[in-house]
Protein backbone atom coordinates (compact mmCIF):
# COMPACT_ATOMS: atom_id res chain seq x y z
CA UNK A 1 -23.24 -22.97 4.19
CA UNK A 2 -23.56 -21.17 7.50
CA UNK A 3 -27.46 -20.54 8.50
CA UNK A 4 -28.69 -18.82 11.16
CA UNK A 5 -31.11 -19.97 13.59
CA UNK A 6 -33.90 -17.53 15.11
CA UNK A 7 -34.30 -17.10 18.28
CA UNK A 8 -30.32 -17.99 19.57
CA UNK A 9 -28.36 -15.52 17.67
CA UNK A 10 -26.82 -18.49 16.33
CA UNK A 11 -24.83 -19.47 13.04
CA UNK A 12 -23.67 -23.16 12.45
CA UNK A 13 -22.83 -25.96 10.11
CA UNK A 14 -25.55 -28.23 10.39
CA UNK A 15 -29.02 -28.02 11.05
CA UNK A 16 -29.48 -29.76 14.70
CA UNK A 17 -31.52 -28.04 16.99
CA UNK A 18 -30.96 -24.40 18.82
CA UNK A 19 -29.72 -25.46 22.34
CA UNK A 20 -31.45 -24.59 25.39
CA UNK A 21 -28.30 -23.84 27.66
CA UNK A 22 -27.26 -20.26 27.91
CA UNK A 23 -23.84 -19.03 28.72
CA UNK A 24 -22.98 -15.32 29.39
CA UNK A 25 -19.89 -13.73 27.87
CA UNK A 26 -18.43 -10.61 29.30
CA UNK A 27 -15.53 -8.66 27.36
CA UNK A 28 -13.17 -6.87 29.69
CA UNK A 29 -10.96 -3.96 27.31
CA UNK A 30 -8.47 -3.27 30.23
CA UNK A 31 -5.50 -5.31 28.13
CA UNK A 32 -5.88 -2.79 25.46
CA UNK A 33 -3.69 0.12 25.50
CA UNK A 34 -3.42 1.40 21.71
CA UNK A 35 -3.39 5.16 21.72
CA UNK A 36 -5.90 5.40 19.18
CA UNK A 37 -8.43 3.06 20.30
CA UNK A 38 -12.23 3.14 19.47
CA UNK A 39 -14.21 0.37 20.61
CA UNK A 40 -15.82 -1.81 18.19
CA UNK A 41 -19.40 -2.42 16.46
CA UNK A 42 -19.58 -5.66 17.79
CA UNK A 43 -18.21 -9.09 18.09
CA UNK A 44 -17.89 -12.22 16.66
CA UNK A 45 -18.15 -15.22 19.10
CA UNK A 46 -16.18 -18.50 17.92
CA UNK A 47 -16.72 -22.07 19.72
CA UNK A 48 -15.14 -24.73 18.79
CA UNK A 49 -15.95 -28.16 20.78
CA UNK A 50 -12.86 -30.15 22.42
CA UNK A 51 -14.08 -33.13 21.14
CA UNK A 52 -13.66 -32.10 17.46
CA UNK A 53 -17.62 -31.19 16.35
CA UNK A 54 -18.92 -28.62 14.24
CA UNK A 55 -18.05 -24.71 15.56
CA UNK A 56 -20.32 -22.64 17.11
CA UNK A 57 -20.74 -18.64 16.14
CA UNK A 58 -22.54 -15.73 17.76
CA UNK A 59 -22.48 -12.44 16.84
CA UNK A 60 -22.94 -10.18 20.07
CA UNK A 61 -22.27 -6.62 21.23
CA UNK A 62 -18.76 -5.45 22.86
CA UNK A 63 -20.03 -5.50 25.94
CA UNK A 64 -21.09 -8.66 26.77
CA UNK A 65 -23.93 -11.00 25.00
CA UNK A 66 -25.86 -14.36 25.88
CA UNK A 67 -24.66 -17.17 23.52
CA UNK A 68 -26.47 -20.68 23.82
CA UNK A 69 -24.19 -23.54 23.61
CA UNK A 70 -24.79 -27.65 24.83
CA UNK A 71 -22.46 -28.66 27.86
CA UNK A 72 -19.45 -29.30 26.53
CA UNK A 73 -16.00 -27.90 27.14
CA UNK A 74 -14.75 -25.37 24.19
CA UNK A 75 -11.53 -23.52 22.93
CA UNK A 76 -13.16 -20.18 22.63
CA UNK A 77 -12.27 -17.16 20.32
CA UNK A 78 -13.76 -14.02 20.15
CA UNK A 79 -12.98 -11.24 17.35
CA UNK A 80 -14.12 -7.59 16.48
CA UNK A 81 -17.10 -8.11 13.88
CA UNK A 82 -16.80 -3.96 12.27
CA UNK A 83 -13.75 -5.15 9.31
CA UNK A 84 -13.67 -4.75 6.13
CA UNK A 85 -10.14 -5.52 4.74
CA UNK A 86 -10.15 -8.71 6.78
CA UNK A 87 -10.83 -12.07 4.86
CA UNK A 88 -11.14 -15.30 6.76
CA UNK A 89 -9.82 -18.83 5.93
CA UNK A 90 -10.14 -21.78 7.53
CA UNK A 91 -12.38 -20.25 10.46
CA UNK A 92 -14.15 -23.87 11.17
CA UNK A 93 -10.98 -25.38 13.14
CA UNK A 94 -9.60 -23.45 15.88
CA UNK A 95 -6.02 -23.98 15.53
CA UNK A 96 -6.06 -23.04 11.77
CA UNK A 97 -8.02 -20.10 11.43
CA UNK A 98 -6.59 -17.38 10.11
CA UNK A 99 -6.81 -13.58 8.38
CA UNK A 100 -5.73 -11.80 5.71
CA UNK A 101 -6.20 -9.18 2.60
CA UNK A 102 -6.39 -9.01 -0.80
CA UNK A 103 -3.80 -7.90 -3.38
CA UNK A 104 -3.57 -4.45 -4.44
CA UNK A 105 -0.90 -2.02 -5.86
CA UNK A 106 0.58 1.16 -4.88
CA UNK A 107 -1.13 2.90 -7.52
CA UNK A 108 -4.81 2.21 -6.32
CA UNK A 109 -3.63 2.32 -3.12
CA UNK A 110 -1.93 6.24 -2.91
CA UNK A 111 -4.63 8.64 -2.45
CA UNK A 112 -5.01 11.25 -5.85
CA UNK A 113 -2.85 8.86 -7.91
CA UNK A 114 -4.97 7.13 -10.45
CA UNK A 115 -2.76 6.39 -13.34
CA UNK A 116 0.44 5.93 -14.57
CA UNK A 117 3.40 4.21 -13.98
CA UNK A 118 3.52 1.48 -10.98
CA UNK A 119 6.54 2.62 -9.34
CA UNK A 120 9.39 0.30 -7.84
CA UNK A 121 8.63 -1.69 -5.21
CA UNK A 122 10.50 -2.93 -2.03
CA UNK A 123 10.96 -6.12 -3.22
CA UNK A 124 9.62 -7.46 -6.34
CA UNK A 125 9.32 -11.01 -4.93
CA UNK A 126 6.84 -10.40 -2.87
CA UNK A 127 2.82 -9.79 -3.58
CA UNK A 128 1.50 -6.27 -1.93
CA UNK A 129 -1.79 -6.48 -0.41
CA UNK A 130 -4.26 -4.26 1.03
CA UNK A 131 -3.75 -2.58 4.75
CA UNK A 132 -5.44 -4.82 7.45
CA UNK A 133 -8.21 -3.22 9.61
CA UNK A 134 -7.75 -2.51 13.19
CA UNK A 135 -8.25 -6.39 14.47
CA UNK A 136 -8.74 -7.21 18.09
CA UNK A 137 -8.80 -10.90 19.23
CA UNK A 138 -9.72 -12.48 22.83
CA UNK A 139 -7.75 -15.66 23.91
CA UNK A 140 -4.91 -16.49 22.07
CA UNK A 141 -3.93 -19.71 23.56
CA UNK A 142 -5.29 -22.82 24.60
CA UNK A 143 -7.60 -21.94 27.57
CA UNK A 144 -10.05 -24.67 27.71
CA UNK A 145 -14.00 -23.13 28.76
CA UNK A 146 -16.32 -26.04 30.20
CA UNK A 147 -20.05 -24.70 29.76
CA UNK A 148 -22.55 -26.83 32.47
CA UNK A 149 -24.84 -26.07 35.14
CA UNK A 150 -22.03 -24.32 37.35
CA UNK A 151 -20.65 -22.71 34.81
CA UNK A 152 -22.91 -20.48 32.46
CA UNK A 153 -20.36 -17.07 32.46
CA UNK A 154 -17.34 -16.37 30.74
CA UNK A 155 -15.00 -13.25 30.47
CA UNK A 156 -13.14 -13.34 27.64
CA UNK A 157 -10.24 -10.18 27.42
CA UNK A 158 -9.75 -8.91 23.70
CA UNK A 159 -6.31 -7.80 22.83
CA UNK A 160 -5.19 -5.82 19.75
CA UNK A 161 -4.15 -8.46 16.96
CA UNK A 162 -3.16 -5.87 14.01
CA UNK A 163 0.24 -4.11 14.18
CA UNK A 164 -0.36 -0.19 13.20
CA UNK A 165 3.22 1.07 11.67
CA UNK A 166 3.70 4.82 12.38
CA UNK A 167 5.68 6.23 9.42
CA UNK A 168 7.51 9.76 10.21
CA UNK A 169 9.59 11.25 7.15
CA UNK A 170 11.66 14.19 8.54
CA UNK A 171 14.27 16.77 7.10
CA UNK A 172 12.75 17.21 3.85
CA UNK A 173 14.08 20.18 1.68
CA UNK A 174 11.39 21.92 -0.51
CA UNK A 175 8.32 19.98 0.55
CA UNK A 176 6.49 22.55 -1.30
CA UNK A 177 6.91 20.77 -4.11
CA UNK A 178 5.30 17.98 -3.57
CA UNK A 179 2.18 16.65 -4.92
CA UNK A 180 1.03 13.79 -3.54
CA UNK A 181 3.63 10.98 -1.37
CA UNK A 182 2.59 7.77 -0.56
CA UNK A 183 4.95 4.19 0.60
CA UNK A 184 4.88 0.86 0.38
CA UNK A 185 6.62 -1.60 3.70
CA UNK A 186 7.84 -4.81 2.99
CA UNK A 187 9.16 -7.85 4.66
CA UNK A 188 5.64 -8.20 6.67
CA UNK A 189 3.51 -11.19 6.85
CA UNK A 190 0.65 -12.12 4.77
CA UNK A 191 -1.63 -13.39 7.32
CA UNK A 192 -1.64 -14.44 10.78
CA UNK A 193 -3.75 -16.86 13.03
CA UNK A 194 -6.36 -16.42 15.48
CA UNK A 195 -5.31 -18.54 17.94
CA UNK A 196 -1.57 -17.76 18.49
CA UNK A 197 -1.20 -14.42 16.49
CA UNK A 198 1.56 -15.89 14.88
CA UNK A 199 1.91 -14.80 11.13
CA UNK A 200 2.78 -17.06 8.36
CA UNK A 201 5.96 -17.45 6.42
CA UNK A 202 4.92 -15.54 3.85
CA UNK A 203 6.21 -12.24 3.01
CA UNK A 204 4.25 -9.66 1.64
CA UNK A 205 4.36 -5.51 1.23
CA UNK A 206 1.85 -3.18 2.49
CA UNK A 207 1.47 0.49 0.72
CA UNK A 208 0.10 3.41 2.34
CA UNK A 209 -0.51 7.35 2.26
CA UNK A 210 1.35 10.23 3.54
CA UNK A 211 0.37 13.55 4.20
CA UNK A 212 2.14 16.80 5.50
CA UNK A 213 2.61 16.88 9.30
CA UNK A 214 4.97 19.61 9.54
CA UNK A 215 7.18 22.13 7.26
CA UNK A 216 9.79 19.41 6.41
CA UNK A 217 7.79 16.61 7.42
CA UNK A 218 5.46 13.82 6.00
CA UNK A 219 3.42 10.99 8.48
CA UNK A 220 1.38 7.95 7.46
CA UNK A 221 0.43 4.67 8.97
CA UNK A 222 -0.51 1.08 8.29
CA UNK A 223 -1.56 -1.46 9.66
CA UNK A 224 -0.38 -5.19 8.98
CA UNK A 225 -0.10 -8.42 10.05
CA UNK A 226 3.34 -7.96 11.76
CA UNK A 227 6.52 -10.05 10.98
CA UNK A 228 6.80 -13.27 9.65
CA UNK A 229 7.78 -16.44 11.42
CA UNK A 230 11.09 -16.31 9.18
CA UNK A 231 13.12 -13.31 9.28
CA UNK A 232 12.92 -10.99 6.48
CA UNK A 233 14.27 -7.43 5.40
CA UNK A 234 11.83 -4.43 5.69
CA UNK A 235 12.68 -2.34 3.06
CA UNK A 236 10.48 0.95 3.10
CA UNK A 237 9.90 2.47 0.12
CA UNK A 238 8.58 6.89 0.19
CA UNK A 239 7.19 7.84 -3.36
CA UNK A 240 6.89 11.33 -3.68
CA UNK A 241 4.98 12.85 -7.18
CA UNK A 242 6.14 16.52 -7.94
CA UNK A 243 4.03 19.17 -9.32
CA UNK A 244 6.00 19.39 -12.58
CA UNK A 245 5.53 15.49 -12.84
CA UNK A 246 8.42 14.30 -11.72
CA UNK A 247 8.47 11.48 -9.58
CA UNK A 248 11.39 10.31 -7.02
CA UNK A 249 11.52 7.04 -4.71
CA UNK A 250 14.18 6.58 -1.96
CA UNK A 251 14.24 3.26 -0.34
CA UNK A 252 15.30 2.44 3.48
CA UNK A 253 16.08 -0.56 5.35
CA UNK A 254 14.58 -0.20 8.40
CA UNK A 255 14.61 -3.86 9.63
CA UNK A 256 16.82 -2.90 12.36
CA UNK A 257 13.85 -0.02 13.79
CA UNK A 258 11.80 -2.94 13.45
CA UNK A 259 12.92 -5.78 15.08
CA UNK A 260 14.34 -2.84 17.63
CA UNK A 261 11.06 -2.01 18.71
CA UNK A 262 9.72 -2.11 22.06
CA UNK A 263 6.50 -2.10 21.31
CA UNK A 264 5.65 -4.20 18.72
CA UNK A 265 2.26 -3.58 18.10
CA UNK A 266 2.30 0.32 18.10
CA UNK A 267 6.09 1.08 16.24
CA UNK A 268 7.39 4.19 14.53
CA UNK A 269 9.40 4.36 12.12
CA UNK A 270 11.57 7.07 11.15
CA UNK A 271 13.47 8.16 7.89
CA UNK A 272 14.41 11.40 5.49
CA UNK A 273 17.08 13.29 5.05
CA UNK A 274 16.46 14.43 1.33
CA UNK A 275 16.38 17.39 -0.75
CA UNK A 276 13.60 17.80 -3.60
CA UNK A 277 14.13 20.26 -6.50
CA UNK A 278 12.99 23.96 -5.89
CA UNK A 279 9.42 25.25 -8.05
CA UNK A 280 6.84 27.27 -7.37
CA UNK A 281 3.50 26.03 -5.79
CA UNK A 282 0.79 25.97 -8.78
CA UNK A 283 -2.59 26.91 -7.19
CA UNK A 284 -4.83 23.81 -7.59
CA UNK A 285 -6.65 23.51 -10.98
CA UNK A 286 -9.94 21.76 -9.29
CA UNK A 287 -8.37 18.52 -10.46
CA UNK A 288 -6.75 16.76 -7.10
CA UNK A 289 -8.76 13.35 -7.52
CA UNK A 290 -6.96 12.60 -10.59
CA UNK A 291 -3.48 13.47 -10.95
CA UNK A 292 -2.27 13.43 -14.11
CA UNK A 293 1.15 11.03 -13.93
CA UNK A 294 2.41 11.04 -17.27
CA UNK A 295 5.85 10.79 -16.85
CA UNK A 296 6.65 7.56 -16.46
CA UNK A 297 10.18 7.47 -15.29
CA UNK A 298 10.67 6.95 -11.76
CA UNK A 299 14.11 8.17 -10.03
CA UNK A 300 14.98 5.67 -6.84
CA UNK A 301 17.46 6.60 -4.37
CA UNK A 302 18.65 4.21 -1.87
CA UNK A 303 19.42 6.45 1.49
CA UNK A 304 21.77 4.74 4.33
CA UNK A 305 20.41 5.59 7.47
CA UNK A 306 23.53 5.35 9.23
CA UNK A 307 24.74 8.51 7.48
């Protein structure tokens, strides 16, 4: 069990005694260039010995914080401490800790849509777990941090970790008559380490929301673990629910925007191109937290983008 220890800030393994050596770690954001960015609560401070003993953790402010540690020489790793998707495995070795989310299904995870029919997903193979949080990670590599007399300071430079998918559906006809629209992304990895920001094997799908951005236009965004270390297809799947209760799904590969990208981190992806039927808006009853989905039949289109 980890304890902490008063007086150092400190949470360990074992119970040996708080250190008297203090080291000073500075964050520097300048790497960071996602348009959206907020800092952080806080952060979490990893150190893990060269010589294979038990990890160090510190929990310290995004500015900078004053961590006690014995001389030594660590592998240090430093993470954004304000998630709450994110579970951790592993996180006592350096080279094999890793994140990741729990399950979930498109159902819970489309905003107004609380029953009904789970509609088709990208790829039936694969689990679909819950959007990541906005992660960002300092030193992914294998920079080596002796802590002595000469050396008590440290600048460590955070960089984001968590892909954020921008999802832009254009050229809709009648988007009037929409209800509620949501998606679901597949082909992504289920978790990814610390140290490299490599993601596992693993494919997984992750859903998200839509709203209306425009007069024939719906935008959402996720954000995942990025691809897998083997090469999968991203199939991306737009659910739309009508306000009759009908409800339509029309599934693109989009692989090719994907691996296309030239910013990996920060991508859009873009698809439409489809006509819903024509009714009139019905002024809201009072009753938009629980759509009533009680058709269960779901219509799936598959669109070629090429056309």
């Amino acid at each position: 069990m980890l304890l902490p220890m008063s007086g150092c800030g400190l949470i360990f393994d074992d119970l040996q005694p708080c250190p008297d050596e203090d080291v000073h770690i500075e964050f520097d954001w300048g790497l960071v260039d996602h348009p959206e960015f907020y800092m952080p609560e806080g952060m979490t401070v990893l150190c893990y010995p060269t010589d294979g003993g038990d990890y160090w953790k510190f929990e310290v402010s995004v500015e900078s914080g004053t961590i006690n540690l014995p001389y030594n020489s660590y592998n240090i790793l430093a993470l954004n401490n304000d998630t709450r998707t994110i579970n951790h495995y592993f996180e006592q070795t350096y080279n094999g800790a890793l994140v990741f989310t729990q399950g979930i299904s498109v159902i819970e995870a489309t905003f107004r849509a609380t029953d009904g029919a789970e509609p088709p997903h990208p790829d039936y193979t694969q689990p679909i777990r819950r959007e990541a949080d906005m992660m960002y990670v300092a030193d992914q590599g294998d920079t080596i941090y002796d802590v002595d007399e000469d050396n008590r300071t440290i600048t460590l430079y955070p960089q984001q970790f968590t892909p954020n998918y921008n999802i832009i559906v254009d050229n809709i006809g009648n988007l009037k008559s929409i209800s509620t629209a949501s998606f679901a992304l597949s082909g992504l990895s289920g978790a990814k380490y610390l140290v490299n920001g490599h993601g596992i094997e693993t494919p997984v799908t992750f859903p998200g929301n839509l709203a209306v951005s425009g007069e024939a236009q719906l935008t959402g965004n996720v954000v995942t673990f990025g691809p897998t270390t083997l090469p999968h297809k991203n199939i991306l799947c737009i659910y739309v629910w009508l306000r009759n209760g009908e409800k339509f799904v029309y599934m693109y590969d989009v692989t090719d925007q994907i691996d296309s990208s030239p910013d990996p981190m920060n991508l859009t992806i873009r698809v439409g191109g489809f006509d819903l039927p024509d009714m009139p808006e019905i002024p809201d009853s009072g009753n938009a937290g629980n759509i009533n989905l009680g058709i269960d039949n779901w219509v799936t289109v598959d669109v070629d983008l090429s056309n």
